[in-house]
C-alpha atoms as a PDB file:
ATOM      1  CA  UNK A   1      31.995   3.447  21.889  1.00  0.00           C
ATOM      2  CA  UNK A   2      30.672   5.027  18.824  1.00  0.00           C
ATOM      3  CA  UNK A   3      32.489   8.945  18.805  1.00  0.00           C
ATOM      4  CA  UNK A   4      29.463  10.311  16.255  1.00  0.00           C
ATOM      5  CA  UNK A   5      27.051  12.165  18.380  1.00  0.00           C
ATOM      6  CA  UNK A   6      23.890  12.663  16.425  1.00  0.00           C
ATOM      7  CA  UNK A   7      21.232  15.903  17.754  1.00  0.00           C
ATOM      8  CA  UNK A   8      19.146  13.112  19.359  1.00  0.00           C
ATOM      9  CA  UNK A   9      22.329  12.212  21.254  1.00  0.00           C
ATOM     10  CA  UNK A  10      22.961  15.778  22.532  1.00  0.00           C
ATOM     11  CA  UNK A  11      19.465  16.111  23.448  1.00  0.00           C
ATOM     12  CA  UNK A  12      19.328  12.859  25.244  1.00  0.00           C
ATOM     13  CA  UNK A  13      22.701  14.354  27.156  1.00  0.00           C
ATOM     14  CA  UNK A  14      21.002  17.690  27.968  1.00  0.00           C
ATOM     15  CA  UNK A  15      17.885  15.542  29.488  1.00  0.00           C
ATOM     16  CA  UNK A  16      19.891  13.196  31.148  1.00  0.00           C
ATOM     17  CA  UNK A  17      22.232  15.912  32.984  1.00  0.00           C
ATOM     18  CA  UNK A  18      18.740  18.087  33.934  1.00  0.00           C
ATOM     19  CA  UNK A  19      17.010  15.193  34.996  1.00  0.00           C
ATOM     20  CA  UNK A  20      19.288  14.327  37.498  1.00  0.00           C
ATOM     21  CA  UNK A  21      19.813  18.260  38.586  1.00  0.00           C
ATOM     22  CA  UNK A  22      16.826  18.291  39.177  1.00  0.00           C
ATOM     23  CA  UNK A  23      16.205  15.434  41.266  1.00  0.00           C
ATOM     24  CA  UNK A  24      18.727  17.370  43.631  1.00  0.00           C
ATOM     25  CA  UNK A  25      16.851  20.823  43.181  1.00  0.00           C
ATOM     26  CA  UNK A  26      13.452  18.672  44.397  1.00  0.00           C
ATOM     27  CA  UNK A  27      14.865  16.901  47.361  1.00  0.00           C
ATOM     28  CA  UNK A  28      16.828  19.959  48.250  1.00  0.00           C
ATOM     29  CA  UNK A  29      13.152  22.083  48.832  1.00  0.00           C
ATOM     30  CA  UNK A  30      11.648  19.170  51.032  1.00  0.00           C
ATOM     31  CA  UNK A  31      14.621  20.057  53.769  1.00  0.00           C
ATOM     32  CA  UNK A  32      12.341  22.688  55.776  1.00  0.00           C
ATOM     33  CA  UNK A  33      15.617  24.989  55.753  1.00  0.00           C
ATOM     34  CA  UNK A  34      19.103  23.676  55.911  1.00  0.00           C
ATOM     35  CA  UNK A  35      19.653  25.890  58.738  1.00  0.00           C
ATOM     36  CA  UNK A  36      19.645  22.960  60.765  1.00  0.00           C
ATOM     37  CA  UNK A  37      23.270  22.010  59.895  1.00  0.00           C
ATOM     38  CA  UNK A  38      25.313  24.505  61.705  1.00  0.00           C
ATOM     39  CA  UNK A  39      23.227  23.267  64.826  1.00  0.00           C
ATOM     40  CA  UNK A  40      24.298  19.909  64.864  1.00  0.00           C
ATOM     41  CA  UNK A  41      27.066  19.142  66.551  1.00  0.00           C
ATOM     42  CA  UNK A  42      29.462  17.869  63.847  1.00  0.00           C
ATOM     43  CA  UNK A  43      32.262  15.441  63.867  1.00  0.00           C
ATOM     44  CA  UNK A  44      35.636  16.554  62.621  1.00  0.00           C
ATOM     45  CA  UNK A  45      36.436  17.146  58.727  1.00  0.00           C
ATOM     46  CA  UNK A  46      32.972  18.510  58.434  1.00  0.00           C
ATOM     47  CA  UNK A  47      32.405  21.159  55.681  1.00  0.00           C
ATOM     48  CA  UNK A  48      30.794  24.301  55.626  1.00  0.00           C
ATOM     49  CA  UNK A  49      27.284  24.426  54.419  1.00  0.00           C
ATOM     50  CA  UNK A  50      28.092  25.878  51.221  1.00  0.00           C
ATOM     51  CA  UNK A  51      29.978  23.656  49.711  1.00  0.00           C
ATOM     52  CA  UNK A  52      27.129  20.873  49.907  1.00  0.00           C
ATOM     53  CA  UNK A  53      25.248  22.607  46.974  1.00  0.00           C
ATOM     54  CA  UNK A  54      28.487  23.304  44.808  1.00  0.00           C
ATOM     55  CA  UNK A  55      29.538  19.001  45.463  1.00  0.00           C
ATOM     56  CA  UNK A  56      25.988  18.006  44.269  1.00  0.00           C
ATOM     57  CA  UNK A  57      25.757  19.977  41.311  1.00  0.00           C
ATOM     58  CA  UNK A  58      28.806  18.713  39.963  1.00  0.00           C
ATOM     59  CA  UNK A  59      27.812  15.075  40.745  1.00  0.00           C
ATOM     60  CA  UNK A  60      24.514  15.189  39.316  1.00  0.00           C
ATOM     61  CA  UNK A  61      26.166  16.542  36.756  1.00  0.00           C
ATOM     62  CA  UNK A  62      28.450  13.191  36.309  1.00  0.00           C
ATOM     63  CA  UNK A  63      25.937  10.561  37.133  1.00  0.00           C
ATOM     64  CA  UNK A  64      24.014  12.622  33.776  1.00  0.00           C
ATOM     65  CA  UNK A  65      26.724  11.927  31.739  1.00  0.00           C
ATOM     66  CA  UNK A  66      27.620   8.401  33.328  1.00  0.00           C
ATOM     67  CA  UNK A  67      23.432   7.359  32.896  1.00  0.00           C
ATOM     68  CA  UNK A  68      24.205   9.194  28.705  1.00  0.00           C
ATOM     69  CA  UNK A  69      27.095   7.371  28.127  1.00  0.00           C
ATOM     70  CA  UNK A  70      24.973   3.943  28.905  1.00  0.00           C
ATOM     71  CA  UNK A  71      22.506   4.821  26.807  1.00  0.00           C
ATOM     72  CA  UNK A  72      24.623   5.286  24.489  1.00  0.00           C
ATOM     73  CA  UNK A  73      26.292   1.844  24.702  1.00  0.00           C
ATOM     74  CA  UNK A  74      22.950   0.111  24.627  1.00  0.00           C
ATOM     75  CA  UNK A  75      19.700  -0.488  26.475  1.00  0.00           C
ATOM     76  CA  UNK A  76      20.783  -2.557  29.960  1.00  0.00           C
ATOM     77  CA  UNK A  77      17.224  -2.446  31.604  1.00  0.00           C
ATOM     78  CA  UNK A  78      19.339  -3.254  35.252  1.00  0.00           C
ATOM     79  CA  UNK A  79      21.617  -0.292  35.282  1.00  0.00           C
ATOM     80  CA  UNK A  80      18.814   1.956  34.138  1.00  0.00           C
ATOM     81  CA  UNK A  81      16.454   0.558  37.124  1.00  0.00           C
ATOM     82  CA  UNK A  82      19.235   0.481  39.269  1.00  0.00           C
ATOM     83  CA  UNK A  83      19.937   4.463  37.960  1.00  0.00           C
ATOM     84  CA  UNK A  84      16.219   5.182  39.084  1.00  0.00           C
ATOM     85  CA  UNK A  85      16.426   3.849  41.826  1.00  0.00           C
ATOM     86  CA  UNK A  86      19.387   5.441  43.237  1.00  0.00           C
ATOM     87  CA  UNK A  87      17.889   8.714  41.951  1.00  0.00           C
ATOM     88  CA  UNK A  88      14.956   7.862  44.196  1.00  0.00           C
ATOM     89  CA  UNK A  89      17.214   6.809  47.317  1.00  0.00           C
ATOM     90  CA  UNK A  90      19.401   9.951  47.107  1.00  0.00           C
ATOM     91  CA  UNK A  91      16.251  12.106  46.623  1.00  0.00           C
ATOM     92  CA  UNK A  92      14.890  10.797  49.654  1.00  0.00           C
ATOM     93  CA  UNK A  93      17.927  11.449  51.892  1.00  0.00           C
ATOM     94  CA  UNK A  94      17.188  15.108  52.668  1.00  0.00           C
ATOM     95  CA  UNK A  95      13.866  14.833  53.985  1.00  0.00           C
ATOM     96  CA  UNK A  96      14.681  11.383  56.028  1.00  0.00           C
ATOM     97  CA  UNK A  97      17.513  13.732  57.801  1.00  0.00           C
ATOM     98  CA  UNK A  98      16.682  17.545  57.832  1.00  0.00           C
ATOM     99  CA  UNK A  99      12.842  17.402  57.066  1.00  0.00           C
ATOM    100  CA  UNK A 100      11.992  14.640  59.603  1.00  0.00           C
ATOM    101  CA  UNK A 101      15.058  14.034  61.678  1.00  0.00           C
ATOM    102  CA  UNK A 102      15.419  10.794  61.164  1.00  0.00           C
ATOM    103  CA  UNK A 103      19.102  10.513  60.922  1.00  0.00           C
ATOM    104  CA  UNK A 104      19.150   6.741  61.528  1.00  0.00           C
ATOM    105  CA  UNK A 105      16.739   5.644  58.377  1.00  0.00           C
ATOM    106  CA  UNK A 106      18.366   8.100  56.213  1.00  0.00           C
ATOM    107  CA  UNK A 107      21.857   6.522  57.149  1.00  0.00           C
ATOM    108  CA  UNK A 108      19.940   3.255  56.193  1.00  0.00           C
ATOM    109  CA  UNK A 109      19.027   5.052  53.199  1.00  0.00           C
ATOM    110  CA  UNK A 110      22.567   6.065  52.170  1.00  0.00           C
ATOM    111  CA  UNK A 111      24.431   2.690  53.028  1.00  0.00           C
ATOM    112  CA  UNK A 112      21.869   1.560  50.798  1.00  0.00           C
ATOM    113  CA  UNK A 113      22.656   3.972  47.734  1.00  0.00           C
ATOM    114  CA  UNK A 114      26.183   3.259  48.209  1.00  0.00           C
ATOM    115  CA  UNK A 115      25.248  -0.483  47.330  1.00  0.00           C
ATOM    116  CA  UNK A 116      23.300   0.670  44.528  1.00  0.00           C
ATOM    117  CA  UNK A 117      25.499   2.914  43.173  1.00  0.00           C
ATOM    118  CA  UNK A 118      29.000  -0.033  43.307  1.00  0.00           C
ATOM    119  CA  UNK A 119      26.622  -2.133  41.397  1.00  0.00           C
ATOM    120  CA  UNK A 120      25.922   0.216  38.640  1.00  0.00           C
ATOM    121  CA  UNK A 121      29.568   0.771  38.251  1.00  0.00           C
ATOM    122  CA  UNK A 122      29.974  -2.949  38.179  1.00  0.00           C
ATOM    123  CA  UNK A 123      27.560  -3.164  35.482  1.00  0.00           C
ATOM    124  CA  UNK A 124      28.884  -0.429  33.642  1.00  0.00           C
ATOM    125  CA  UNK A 125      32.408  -2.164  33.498  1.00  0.00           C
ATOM    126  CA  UNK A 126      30.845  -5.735  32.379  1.00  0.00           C
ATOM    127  CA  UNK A 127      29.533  -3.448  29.510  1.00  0.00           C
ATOM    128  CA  UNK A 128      32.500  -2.266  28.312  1.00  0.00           C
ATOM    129  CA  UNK A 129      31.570   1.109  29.398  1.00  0.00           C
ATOM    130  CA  UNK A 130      34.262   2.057  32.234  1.00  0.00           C
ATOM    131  CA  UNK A 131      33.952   5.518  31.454  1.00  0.00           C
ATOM    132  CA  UNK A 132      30.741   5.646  32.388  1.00  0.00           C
ATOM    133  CA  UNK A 133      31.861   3.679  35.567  1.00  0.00           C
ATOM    134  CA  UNK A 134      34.868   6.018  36.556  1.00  0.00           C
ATOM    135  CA  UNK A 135      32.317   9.154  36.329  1.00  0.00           C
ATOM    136  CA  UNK A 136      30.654   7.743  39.564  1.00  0.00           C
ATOM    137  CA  UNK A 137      33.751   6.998  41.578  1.00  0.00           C
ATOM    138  CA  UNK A 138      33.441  10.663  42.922  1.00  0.00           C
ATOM    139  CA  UNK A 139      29.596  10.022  44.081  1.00  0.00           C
ATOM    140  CA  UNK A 140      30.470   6.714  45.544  1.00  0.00           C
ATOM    141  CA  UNK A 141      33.446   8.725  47.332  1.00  0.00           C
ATOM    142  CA  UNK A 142      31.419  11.304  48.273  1.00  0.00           C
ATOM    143  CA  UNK A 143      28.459   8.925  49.466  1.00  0.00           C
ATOM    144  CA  UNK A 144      31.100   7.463  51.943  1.00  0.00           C
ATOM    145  CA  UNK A 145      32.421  11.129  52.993  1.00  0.00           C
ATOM    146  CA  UNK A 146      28.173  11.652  53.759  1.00  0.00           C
ATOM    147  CA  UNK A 147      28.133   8.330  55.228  1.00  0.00           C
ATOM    148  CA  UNK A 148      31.012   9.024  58.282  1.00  0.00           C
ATOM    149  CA  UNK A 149      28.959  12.893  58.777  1.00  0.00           C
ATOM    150  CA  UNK A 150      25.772  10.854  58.737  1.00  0.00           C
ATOM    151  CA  UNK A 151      27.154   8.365  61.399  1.00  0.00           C
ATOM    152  CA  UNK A 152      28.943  11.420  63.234  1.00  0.00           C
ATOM    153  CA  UNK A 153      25.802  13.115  63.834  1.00  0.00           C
ATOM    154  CA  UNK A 154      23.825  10.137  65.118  1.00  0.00           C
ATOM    155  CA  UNK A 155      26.510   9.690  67.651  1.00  0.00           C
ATOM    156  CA  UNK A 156      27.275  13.461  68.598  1.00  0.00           C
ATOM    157  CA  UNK A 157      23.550  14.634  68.844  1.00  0.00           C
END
């Protein structure tokens, strides 16, 4: 990868990294109040509500920089889809679970962004951007932390 980062290139970071924040910021005011969390009944390992908002910034933060660094390494018109439309899956998570309850489509949802998501990172190592690849391994990990809560709930409430 080219190490010269032009203004255009810093901008393009700066977009990338809000975009995706606020994707997060969005879906996070369609939940009606996350006071619903500490009512559930959760199954062990489960976090406190707090650190939810702290785990998302940061990995909006990295799937910014992991969507930059393609960019930078050249137009592939499947990971950027695929980018959009894991943006779109993981924005519609919070209202499938805390807005409407549906805990069962939105685990649908997230099974699916985990697919989406181990196919970008595919892509992104076929492109000789691993990097960019490596910078979603926390989201994927995380995804499959949310996944076992997701399934815990279903089965405890």
């Amino acid at each position: 990868m080219d190490l010269t980062v032009s203004k255009k290139d810093i901008l393009i970071l700066i977009l990338s990294v809000a975009g995706c924040l606020c994707v997060g910021m969005i879906s996070g005011w369609t939940a009606p109040s996350m006071d619903l969390y500490p009512d559930l009944k959760n199954p062990p390992l489960s976090p406190p509500g707090i650190l939810f908002p702290i785990v998302w910034t940061i990995l909006y933060i990295l799937m910014g920089i992991s969507l930059w660094m393609m960019y930078r390494k050249g137009h592939n018109i499947l990971f950027f889809i695929l980018f959009a439309l894991q943006l779109f899956l993981n924005f519609i998570w919070t209202p499938l679970y805390f807005a409407w309850g549906y805990m069962a489509l939105a685990l649908i949802d997230l099974i699916a962004l985990w697919i989406v998501v181990f196919v970008m990172m595919g892509i992104a190592k076929m492109d000789d951007v691993k990097i960019s690849a490596y910078l979603l391994i926390p989201y994927l990990l995380w995804l499959t932390f949310a996944a076992y809560l997701n399934i815990g709930t279903i089965i405890l409430n």
